[in-house]
C-alpha atoms as a PDB file:
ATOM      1  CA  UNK A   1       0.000   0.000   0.000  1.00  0.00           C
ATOM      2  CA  UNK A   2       1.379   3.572  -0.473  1.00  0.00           C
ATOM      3  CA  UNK A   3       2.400   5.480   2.570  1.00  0.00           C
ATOM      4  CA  UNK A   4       0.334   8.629   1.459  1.00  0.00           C
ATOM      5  CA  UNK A   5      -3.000   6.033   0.970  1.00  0.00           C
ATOM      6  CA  UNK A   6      -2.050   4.197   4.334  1.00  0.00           C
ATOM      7  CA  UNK A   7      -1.516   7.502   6.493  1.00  0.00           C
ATOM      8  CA  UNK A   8      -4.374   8.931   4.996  1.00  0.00           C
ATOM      9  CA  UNK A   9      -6.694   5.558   6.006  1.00  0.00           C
ATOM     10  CA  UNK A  10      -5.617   5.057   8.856  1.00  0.00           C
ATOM     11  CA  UNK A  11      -6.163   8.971  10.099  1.00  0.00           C
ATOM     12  CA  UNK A  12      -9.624   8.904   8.305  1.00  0.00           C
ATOM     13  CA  UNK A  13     -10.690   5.164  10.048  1.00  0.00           C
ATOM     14  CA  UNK A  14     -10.129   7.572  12.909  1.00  0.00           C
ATOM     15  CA  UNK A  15     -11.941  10.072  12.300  1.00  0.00           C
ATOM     16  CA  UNK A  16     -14.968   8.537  10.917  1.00  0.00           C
ATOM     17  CA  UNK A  17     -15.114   6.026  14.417  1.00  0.00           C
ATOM     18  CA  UNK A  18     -14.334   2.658  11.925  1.00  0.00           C
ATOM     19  CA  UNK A  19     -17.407   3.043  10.763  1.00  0.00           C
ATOM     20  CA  UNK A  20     -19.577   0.791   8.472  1.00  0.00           C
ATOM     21  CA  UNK A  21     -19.443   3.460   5.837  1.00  0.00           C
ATOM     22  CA  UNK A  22     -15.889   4.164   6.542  1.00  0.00           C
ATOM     23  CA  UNK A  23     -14.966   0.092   5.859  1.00  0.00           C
ATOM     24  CA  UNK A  24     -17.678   0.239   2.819  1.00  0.00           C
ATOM     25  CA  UNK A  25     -15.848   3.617   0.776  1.00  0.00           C
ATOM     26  CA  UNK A  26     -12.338   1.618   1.609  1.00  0.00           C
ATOM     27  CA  UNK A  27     -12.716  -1.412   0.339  1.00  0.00           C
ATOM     28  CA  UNK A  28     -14.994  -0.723  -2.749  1.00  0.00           C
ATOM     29  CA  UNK A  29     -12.831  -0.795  -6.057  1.00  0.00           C
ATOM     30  CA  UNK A  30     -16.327   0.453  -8.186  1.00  0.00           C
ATOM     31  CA  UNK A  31     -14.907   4.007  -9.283  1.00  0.00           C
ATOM     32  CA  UNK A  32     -18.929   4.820 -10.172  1.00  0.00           C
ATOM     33  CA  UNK A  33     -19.635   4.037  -6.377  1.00  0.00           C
ATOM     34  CA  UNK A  34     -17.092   6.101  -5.213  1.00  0.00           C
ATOM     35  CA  UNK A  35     -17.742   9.486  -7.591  1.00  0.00           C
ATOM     36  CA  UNK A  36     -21.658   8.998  -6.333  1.00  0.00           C
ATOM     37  CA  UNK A  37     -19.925   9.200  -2.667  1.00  0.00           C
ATOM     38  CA  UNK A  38     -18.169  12.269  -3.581  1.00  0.00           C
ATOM     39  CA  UNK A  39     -21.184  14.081  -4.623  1.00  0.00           C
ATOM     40  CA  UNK A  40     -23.875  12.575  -2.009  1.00  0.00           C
ATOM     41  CA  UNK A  41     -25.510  14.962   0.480  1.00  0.00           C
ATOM     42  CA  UNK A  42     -24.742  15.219   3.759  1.00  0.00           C
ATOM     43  CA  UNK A  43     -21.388  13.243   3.227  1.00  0.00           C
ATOM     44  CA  UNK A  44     -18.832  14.029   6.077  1.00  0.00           C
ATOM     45  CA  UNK A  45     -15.793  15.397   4.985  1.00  0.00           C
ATOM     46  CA  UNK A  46     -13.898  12.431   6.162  1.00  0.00           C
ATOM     47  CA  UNK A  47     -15.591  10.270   3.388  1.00  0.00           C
ATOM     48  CA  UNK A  48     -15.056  13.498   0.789  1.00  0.00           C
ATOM     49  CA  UNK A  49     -11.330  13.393   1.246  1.00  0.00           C
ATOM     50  CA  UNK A  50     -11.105   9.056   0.862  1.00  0.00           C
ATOM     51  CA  UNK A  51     -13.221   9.336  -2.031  1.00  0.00           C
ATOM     52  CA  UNK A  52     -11.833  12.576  -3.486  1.00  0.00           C
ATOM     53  CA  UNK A  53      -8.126  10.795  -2.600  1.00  0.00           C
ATOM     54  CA  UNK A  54      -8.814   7.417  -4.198  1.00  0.00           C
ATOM     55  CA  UNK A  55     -10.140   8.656  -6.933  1.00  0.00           C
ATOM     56  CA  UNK A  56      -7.788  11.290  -8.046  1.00  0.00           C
ATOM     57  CA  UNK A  57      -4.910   9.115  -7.485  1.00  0.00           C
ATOM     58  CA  UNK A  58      -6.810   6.548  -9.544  1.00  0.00           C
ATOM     59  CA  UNK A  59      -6.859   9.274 -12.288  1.00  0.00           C
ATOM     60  CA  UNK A  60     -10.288   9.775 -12.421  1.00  0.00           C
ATOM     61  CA  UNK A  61     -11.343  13.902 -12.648  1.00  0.00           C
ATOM     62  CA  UNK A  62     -14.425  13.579 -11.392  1.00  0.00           C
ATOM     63  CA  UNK A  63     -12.530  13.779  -8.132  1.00  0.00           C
ATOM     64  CA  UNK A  64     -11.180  17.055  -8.794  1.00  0.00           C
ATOM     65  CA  UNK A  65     -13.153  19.991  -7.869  1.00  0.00           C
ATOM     66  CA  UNK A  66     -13.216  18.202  -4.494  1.00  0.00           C
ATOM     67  CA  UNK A  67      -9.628  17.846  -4.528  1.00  0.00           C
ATOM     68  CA  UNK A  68      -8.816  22.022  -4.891  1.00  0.00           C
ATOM     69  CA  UNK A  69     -11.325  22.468  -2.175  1.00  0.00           C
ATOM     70  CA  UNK A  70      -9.286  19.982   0.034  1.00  0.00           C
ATOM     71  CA  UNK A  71      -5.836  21.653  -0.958  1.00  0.00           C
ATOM     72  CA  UNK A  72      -6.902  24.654   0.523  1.00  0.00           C
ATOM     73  CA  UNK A  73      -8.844  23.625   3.469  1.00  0.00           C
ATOM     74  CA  UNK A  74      -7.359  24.617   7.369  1.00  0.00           C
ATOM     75  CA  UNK A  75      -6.074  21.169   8.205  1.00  0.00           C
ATOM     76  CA  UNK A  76      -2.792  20.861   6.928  1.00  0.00           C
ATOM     77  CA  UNK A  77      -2.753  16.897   6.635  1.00  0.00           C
ATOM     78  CA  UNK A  78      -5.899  17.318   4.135  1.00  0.00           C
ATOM     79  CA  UNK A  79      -4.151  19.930   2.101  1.00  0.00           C
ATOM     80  CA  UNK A  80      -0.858  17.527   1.917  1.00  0.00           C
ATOM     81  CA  UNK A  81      -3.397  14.353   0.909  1.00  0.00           C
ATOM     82  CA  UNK A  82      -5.077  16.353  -1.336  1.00  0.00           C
ATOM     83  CA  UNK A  83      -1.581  18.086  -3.159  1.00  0.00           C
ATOM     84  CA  UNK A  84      -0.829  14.540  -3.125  1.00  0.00           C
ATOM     85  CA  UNK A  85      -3.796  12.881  -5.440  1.00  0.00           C
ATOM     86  CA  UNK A  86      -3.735  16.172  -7.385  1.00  0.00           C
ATOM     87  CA  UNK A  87      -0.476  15.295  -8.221  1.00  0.00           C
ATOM     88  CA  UNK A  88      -1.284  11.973  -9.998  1.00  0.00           C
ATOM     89  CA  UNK A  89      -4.493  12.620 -11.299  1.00  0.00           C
ATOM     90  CA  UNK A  90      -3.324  14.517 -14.420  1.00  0.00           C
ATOM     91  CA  UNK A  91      -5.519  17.129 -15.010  1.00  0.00           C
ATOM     92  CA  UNK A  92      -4.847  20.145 -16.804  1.00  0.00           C
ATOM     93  CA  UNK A  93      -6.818  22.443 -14.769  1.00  0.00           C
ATOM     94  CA  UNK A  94      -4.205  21.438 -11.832  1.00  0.00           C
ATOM     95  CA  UNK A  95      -1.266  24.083 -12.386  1.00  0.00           C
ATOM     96  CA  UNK A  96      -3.665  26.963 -12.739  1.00  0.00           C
ATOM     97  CA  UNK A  97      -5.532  26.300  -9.638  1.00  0.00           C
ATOM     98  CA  UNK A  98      -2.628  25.573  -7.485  1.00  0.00           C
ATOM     99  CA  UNK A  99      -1.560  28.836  -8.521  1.00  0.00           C
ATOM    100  CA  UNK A 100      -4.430  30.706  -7.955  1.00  0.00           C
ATOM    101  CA  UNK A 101      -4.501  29.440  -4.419  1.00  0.00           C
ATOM    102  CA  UNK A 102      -0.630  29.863  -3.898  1.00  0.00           C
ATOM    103  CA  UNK A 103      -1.459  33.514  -4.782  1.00  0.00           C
ATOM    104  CA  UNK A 104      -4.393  34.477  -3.229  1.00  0.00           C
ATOM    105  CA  UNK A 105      -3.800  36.313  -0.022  1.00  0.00           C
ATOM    106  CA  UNK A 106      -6.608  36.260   1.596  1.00  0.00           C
ATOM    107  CA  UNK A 107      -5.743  32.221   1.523  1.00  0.00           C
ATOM    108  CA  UNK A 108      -1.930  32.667   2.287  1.00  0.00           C
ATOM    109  CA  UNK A 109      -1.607  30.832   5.417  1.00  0.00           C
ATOM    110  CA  UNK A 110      -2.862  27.852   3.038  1.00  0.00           C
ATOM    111  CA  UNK A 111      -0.775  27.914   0.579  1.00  0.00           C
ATOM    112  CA  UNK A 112       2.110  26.056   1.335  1.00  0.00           C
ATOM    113  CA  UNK A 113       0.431  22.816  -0.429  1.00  0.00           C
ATOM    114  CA  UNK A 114      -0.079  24.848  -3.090  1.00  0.00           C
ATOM    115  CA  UNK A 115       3.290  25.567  -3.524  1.00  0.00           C
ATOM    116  CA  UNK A 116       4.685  22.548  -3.073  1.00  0.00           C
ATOM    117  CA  UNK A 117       2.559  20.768  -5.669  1.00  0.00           C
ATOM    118  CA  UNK A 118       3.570  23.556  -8.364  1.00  0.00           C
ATOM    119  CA  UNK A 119       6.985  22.725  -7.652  1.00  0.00           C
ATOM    120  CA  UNK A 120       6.623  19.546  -8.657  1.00  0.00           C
ATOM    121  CA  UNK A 121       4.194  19.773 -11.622  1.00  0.00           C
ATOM    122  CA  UNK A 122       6.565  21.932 -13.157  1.00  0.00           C
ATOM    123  CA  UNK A 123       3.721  23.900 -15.214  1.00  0.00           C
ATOM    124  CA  UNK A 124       4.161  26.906 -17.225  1.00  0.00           C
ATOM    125  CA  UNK A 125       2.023  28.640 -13.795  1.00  0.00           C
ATOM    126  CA  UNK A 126       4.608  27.511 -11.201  1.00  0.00           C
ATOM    127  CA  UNK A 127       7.590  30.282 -11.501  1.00  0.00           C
ATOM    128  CA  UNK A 128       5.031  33.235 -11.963  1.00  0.00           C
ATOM    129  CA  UNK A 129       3.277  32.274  -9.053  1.00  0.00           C
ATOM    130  CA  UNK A 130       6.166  31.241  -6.753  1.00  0.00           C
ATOM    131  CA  UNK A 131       8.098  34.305  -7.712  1.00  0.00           C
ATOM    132  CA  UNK A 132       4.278  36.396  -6.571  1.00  0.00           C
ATOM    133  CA  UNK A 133       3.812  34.535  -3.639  1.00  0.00           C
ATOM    134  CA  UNK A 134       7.405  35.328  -2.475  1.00  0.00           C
ATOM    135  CA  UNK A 135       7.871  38.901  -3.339  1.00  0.00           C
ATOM    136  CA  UNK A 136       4.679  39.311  -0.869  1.00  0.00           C
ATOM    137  CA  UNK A 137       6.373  37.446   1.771  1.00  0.00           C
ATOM    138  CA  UNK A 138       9.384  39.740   1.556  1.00  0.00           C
ATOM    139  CA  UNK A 139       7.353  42.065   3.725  1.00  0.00           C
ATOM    140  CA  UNK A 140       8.777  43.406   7.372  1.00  0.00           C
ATOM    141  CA  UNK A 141       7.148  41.077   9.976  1.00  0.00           C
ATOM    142  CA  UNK A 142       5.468  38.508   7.268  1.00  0.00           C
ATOM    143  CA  UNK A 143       4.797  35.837   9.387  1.00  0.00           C
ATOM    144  CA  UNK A 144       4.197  33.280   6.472  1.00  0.00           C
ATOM    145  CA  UNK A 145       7.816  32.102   6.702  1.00  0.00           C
ATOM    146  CA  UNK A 146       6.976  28.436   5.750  1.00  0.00           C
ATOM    147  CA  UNK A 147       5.372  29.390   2.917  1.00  0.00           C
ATOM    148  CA  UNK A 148       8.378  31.823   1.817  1.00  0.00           C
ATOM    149  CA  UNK A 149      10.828  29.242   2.536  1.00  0.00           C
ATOM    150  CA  UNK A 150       8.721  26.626   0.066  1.00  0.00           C
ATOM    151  CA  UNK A 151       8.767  29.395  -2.767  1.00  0.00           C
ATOM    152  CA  UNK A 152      12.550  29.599  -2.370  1.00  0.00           C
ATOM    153  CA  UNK A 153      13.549  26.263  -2.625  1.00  0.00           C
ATOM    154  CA  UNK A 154      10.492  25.613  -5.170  1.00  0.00           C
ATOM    155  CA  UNK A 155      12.054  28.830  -7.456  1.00  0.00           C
ATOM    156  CA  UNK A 156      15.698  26.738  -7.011  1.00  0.00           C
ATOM    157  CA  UNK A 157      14.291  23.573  -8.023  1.00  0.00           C
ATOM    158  CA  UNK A 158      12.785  24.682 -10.878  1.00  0.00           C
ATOM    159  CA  UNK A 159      15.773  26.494 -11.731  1.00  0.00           C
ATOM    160  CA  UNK A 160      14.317  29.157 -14.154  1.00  0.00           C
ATOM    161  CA  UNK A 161      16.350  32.959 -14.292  1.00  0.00           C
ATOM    162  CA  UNK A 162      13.427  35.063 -13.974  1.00  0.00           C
ATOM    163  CA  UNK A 163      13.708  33.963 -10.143  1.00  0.00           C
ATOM    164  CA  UNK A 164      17.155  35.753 -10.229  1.00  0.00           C
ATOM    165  CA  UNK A 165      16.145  39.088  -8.684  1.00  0.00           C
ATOM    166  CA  UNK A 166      13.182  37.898  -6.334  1.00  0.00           C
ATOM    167  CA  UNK A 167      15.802  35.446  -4.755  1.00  0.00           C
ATOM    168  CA  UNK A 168      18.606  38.213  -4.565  1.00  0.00           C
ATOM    169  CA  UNK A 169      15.941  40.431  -2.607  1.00  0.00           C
ATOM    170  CA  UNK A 170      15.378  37.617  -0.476  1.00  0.00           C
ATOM    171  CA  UNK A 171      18.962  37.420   0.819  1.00  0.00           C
ATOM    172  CA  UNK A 172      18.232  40.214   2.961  1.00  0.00           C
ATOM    173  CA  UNK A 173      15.626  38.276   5.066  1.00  0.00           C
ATOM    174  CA  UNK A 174      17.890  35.950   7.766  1.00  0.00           C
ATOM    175  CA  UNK A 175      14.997  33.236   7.241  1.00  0.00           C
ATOM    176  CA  UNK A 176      15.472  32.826   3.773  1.00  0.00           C
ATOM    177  CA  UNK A 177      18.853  33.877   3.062  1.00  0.00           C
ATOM    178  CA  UNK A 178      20.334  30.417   3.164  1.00  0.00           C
ATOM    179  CA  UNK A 179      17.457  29.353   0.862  1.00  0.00           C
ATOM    180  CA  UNK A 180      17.525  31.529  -1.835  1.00  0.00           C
ATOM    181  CA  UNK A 181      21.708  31.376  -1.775  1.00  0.00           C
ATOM    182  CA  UNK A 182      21.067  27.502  -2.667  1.00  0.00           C
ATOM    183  CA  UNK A 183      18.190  28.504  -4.786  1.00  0.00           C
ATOM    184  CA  UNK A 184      19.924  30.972  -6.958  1.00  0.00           C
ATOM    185  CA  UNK A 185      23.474  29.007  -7.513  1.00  0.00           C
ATOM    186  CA  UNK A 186      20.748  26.430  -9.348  1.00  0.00           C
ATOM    187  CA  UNK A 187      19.886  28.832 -11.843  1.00  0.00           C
ATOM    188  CA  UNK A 188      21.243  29.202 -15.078  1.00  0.00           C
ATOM    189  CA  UNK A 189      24.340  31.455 -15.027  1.00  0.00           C
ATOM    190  CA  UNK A 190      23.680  34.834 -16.334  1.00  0.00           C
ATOM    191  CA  UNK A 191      24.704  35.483 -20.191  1.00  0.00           C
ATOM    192  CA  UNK A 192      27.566  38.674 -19.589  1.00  0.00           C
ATOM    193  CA  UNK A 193      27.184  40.546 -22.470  1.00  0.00           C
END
């Protein structure tokens, strides 16, 4: 079993008491059963995020509208399962939603799933955004930290030059320095001319 599937069953079984439905959305392998689940009133959000989970890492988009909702949610283990089966389930709609919640600031204490899971979709969206998210974090007394830290080493990773000067400003923050100094000797050297 995979350790994200088996962390997130056995915190779910949990939560949901071992329930008969609990046991039921587990062990069924019908991906029509589960998608009805997902969209069933008065569903807890315990059986939401098994549904949502086994069916996006299954592949199966019907799972993800649920999925974004999850990545953004208050709980950071449901964010992290949810970046997870985002992750695998392929859809295109992925990057551009990840990036809308990595940059919306009314959401910003959220958004380090966000992040993480542009970093390694490597879309077209993830530099822009990162590069967003992080000049906003470059404020005096930001106290989103985490989530600066995760656009640093995402921008590094990634390895693009338009990160260049957003990482050089971020040498001046003694949080991220050490960060963006890794982040920044990954990018392409600059063309003298």
């Amino acid at each position: 079993m995979d350790e994200a599937l088996r962390s997130l069953t056995e915190r779910l079984r949990t939560e949901a008491g071992a329930s008969a439905a609990y046991e039921r959305l587990a062990a069924t392998e019908d991906p029509d059963a589960l998608a009805a689940a997902l969209t069933e009133p008065g569903q807890p959000l315990w059986a939401r995020e098994l549904v949502a989970f086994r069916l996006g890492t299954a592949g199966d988009r019907r799972a993800f509208e649920t999925l974004v909702l999850l990545l953004n949610h208050r709980d950071p283990q449901r964010c992290a399962s949810a970046a997870h089966a985002l992750a695998r389930l392929g859809d295109p709609r992925t990057a551009r939603a990840a990036a809308a919640l990595a940059t919306n600031e009314l959401r910003v204490a959220y958004a380090l799933q966000p992040v993480r899971l542009l970093v390694e979709l490597r879309a077209p969206e993830a530099v822009p955004a990162l590069i967003t998210t992080l000049e906003r974090r470059l404020r005096p007394h930001d106290p989103y930290r985490e989530v600066a830290l995760a656009c640093a080493e995402g921008l590094g990773i990634l390895g693009d030059g338009r990160a260049r000067t957003v990482l050089n400003e971020a040498l001046a923050h003694p949080a991220l320095a050490e960060a963006a100094v890794r982040a920044l000797a990954r990018l392409p050297k600059e063309e003298v001319r």
